[in-house]
Protein backbone atom coordinates (compact mmCIF):
# COMPACT_ATOMS: atom_id res chain seq x y z
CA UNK A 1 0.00 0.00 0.00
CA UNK A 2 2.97 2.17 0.58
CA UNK A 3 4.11 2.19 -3.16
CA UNK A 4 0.54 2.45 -4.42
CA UNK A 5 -0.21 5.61 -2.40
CA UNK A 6 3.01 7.22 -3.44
CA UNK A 7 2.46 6.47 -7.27
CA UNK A 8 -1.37 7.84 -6.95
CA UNK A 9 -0.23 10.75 -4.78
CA UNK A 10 2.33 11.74 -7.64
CA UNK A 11 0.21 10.61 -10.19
CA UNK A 12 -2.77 12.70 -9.45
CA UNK A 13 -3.88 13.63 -12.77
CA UNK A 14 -5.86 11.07 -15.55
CA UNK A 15 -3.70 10.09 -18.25
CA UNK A 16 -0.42 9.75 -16.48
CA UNK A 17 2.99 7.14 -16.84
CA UNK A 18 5.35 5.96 -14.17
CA UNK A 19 8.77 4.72 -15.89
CA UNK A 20 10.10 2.04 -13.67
CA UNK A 21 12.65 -1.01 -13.95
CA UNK A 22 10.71 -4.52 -15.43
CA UNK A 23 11.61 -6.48 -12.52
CA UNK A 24 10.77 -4.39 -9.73
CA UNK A 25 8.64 -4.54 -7.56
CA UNK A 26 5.94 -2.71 -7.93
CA UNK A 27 5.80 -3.84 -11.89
CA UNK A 28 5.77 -7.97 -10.87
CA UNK A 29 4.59 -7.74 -7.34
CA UNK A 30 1.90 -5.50 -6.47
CA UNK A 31 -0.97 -6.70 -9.06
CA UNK A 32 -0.89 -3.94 -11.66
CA UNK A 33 -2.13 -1.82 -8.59
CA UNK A 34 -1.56 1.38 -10.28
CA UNK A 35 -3.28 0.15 -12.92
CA UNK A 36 -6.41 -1.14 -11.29
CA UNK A 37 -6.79 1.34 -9.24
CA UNK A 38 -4.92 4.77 -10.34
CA UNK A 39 -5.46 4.27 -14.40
CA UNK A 40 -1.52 5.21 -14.37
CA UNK A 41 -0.14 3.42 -17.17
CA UNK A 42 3.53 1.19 -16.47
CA UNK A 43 6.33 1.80 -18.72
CA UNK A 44 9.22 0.04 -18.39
CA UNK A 45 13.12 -0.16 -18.60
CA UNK A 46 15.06 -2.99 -18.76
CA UNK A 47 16.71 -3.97 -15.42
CA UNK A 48 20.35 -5.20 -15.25
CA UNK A 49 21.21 -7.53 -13.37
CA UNK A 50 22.68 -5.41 -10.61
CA UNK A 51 18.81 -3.93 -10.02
CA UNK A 52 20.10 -0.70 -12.30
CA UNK A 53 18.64 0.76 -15.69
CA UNK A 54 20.34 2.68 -18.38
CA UNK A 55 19.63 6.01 -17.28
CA UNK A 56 19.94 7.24 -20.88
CA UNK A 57 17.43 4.23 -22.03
CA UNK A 58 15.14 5.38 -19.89
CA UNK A 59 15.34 9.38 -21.03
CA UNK A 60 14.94 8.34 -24.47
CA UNK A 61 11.44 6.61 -23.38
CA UNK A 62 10.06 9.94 -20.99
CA UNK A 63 7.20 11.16 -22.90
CA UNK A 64 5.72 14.82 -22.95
CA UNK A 65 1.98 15.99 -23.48
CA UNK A 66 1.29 14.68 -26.83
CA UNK A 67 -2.13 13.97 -27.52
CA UNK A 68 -1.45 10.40 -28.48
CA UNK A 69 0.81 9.00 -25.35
CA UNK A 70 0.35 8.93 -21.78
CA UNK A 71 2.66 11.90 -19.77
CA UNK A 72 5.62 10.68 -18.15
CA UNK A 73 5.08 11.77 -14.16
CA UNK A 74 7.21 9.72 -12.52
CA UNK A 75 10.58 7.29 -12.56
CA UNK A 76 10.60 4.61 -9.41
CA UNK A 77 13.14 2.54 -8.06
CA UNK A 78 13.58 -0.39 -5.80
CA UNK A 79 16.47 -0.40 -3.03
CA UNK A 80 17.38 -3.01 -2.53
CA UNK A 81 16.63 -4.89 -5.74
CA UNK A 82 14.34 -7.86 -4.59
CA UNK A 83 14.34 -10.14 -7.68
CA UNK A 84 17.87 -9.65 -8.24
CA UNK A 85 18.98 -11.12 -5.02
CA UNK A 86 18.46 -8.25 -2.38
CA UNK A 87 21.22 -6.21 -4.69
CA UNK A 88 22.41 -2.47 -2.90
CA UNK A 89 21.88 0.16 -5.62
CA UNK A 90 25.09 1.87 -6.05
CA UNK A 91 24.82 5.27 -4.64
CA UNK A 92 27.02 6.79 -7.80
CA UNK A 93 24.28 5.40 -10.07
CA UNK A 94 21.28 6.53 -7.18
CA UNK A 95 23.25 10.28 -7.97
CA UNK A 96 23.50 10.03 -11.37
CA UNK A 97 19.49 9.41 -12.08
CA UNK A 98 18.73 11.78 -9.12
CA UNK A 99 20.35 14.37 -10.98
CA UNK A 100 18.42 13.51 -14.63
CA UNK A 101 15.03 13.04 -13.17
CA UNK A 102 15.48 16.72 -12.10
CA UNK A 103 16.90 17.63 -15.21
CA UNK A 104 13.79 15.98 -16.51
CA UNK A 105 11.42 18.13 -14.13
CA UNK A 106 10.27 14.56 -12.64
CA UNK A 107 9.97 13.02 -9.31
CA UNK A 108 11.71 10.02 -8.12
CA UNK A 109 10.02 7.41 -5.96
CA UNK A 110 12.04 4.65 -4.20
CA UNK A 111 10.71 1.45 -3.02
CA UNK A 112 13.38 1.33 0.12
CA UNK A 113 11.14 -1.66 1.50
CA UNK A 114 14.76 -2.48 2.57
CA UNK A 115 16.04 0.35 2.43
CA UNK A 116 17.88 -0.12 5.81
CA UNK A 117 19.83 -3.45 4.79
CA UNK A 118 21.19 -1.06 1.51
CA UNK A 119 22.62 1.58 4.33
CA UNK A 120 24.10 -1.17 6.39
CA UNK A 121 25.51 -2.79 3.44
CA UNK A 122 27.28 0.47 2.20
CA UNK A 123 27.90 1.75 5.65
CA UNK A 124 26.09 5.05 5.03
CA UNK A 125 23.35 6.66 6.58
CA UNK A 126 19.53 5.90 5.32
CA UNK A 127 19.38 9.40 4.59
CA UNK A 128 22.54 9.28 1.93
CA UNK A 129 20.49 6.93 -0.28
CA UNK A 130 17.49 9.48 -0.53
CA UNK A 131 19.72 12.40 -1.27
CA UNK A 132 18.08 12.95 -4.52
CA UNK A 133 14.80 11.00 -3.86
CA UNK A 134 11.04 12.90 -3.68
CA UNK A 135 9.67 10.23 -1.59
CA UNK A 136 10.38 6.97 -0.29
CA UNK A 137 8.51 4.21 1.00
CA UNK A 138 10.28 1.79 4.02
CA UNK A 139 8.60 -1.51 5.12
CA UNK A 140 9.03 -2.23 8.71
CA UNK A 141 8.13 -5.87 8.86
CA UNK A 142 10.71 -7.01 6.27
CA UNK A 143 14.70 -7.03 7.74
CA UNK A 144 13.48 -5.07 10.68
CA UNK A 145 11.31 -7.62 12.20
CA UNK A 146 8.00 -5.57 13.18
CA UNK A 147 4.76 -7.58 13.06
CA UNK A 148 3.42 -5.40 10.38
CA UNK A 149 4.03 -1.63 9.01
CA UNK A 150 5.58 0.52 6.28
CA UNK A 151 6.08 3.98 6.14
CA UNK A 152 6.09 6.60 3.53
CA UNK A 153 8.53 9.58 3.83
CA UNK A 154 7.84 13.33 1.97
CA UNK A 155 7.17 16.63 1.58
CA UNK A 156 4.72 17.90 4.11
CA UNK A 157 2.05 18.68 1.54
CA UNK A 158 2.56 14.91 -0.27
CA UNK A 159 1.89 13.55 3.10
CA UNK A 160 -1.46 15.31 3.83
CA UNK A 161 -2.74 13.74 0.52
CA UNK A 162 -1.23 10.47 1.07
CA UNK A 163 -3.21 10.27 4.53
CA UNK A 164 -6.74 11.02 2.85
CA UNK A 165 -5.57 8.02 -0.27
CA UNK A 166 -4.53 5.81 2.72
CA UNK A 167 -7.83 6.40 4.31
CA UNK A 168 -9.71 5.61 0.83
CA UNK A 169 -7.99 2.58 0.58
CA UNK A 170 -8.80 1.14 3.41
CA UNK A 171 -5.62 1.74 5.09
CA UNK A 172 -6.90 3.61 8.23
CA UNK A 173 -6.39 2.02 11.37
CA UNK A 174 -7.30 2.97 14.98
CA UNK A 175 -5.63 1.83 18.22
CA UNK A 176 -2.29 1.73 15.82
CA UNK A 177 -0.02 2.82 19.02
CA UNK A 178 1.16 -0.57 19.56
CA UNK A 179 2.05 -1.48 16.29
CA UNK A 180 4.05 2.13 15.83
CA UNK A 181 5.87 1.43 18.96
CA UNK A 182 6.96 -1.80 17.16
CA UNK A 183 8.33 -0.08 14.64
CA UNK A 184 9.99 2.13 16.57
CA UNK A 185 11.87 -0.72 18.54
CA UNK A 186 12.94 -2.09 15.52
CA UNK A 187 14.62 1.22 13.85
CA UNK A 188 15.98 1.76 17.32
CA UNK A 189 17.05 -1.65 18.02
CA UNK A 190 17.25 -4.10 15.12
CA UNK A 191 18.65 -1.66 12.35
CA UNK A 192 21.85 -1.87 14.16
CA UNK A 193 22.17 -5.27 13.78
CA UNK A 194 21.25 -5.78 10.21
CA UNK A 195 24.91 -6.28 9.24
CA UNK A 196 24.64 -10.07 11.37
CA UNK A 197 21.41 -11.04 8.46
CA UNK A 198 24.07 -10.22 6.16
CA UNK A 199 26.99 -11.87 6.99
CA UNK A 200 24.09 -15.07 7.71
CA UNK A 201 23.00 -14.51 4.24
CA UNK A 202 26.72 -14.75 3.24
CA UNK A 203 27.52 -17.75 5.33
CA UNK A 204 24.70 -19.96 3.19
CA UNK A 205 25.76 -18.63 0.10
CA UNK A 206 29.18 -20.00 0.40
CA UNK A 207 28.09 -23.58 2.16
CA UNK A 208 26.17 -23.80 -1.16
CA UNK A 209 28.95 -22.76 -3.37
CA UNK A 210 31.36 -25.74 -0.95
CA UNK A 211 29.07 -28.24 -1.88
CA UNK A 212 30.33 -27.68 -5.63
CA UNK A 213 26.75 -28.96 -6.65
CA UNK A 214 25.94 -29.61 -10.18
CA UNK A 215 22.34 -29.45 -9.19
CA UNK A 216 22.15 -25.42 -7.96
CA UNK A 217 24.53 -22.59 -8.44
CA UNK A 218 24.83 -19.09 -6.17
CA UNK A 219 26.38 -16.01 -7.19
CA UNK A 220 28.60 -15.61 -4.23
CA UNK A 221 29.58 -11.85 -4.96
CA UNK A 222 26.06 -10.87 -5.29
CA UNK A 223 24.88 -11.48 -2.02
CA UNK A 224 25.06 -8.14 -0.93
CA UNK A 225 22.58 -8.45 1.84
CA UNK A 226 20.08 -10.50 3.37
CA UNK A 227 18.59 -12.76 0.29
CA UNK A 228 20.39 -15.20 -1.50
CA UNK A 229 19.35 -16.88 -4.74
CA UNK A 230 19.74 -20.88 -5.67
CA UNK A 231 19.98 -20.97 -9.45
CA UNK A 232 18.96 -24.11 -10.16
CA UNK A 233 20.77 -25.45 -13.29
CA UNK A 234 19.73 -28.89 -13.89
CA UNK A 235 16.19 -29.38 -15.79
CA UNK A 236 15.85 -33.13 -14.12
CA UNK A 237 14.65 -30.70 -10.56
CA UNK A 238 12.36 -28.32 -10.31
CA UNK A 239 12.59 -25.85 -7.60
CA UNK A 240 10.12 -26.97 -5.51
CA UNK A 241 11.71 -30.09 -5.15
CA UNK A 242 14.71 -28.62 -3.73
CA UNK A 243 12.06 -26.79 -1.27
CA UNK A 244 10.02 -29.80 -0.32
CA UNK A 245 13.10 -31.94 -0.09
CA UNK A 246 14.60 -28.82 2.82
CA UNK A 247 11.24 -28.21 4.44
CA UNK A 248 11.10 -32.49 5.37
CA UNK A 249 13.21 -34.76 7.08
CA UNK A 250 14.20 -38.71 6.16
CA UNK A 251 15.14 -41.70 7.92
CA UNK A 252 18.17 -41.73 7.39
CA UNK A 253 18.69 -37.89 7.03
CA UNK A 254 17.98 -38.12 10.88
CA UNK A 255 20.46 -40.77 11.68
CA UNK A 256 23.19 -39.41 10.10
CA UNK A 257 23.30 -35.40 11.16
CA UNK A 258 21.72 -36.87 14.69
CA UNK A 259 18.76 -34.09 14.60
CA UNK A 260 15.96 -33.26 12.94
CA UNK A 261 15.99 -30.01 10.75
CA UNK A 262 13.32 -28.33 8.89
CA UNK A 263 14.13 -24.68 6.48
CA UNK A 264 11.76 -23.05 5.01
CA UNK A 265 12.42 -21.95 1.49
CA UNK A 266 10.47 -19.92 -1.27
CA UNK A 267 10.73 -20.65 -5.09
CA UNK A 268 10.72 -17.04 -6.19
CA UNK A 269 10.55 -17.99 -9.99
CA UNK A 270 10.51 -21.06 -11.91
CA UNK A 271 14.69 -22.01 -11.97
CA UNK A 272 15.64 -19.77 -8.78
CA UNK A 273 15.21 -20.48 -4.57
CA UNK A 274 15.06 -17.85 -2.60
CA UNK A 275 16.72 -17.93 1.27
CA UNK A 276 16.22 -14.83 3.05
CA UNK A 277 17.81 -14.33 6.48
CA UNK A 278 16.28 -12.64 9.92
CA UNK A 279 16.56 -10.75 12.85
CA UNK A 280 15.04 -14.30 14.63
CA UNK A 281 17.55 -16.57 13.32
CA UNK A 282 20.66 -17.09 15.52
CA UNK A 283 23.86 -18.49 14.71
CA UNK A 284 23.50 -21.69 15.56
CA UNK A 285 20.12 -21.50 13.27
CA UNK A 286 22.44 -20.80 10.22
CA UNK A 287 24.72 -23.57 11.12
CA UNK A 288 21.90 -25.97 11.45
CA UNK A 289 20.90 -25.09 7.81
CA UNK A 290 24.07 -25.29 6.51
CA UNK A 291 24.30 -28.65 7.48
CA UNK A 292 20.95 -29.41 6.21
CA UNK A 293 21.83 -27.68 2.66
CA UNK A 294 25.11 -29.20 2.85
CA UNK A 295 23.05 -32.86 3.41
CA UNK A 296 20.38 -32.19 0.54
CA UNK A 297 22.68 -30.92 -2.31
CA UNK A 298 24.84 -33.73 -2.38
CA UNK A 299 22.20 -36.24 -2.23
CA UNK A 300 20.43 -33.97 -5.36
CA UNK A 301 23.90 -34.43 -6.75
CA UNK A 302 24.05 -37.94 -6.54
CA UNK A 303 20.78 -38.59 -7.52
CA UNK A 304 20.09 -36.04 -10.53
């Protein structure tokens, strides 16, 4: 609701286009929202694989009031880059469009629903990433652990008309003390520790990349924060197998590591896993699943 308030809010007027990377979020995830319910027509830019666009790819598509095409309104972007593997944006690149959307009289809108792993990953402050941002949106039940919650950030005047579209969406809540006082813990208290997710995130990635499977690969440098991505490579598994296979336990499984273990995995698309990493899990969580990943891949390897 956070990124569909923002787009309305900037997109106020009928006839409008939001320019925005084709695997972000709000493009794959969000259900055409902006379309359903705004009438604001998508165009979009080819993402690399880094969570970037060619900024001068996406000048060349901004389109003025011509009678015939929608008006270009708005540019969004997504930080950090969910379905590239929780990729940091860098911050040259985050200056560099910053500068050309103003060049280009238009707003920029950033998805920061983790915003706060992409500052702990580049050792900045949250602010730094915003520098040339309009408005942002931050989920607080993602990395930061809060039961539920997001929160949009703006000029005054955006933020009185994002209340009344919150309100018509249903988005109103009374009583909300308790929540906001979760969120507030977890800025205070969890942000700080975001760095441990990562270097979790880190530790799977490489007791995948040990197992030297022939079944799934990882892209070791791009686990930048707390999601890492199983590219599975061989056509014989699907990835819900692999899934299935880490989510139950066998026989002998059991005998042999002495425990039972159970991890809970999402296939994201149809050839990639997805492993994301918490302020709940402990270190000797991530050691139990690396020797539960460690277990599965090479019996997928023996067995492919």
């Amino acid at each position: 609701m956070g990124n569909l308030i923002c787009v309305l809010n900037h997109c106020w007027g009928r006839g409008a286009e939001v320019v925005m990377g084709d695997t972000c979020h709000i493009h794959l995830w969000e259900q055409g929202g902006i379309a359903q319910l705004g009438g604001v027509h998508p165009r979009t830019v080819k993402n690399k694989p880094d969570g970037t666009f060619c900024i001068e790819e996406m000048t060349k598509i901004v389109r003025q009031d011509n009678p015939h095409y929608p008006i270009t309104t708005l540019v969004c972007v997504e930080n950090t880059h969910n379905a590239s593997g929780g990729k940091v944006l860098p911050l040259e690149w985050l200056d560099q469009l910053g500068r050309r959307c103003q060049e280009l009289g238009l707003p920029l809108h950033m998805d920061g629903a983790r915003m706060m792993n992409a500052a702990t990953a580049l050792n900045v402050p949250p602010a730094r990433l915003v520098r040339h941002v309009t408005t942002v949106s931050l989920c607080l039940s993602k990395g930061l652990g809060a039961p539920v919650g997001s929160v949009i950030a703006g000029p005054k005047d955006f933020i009185l008309r994002a209340i009344r579209l919150r309100k018509v969406l249903g988005g109103g809540m009374r009583q909300s003390g308790m929540l906001a006082a979760a969120g507030i813990y977890a800025l205070d208290y969890i942000a700080p520790m975001l760095s441990q997710d990562h270097a979790h995130a880190k530790q799977l990635a490489e007791a995948v990349q040990a197992t030297g499977s022939d079944v799934v690969k990882v892209d070791l440098d791009g686990v930048h924060t707390n999601i890492v991505l199983m590219e599975v490579v061989e056509p014989k598994i699907t990835t819900m197998d692999i899934c299935n296979r880490m989510a139950t336990v066998s026989k002998q499984e059991e005998e042999e590591l002495g425990e039972k273990i159970v991890a809970k995995m999402l296939p994201i698309t149809n050839t990639a896993v997805r492993m994301v990493t918490h302020c709940n899990l402990t270190h000797k969580d991530i050691a139990k699943v690396v020797k539960k990943l460690t277990y599965v891949l090479n019996e997928l390897n023996i067995i492919k």
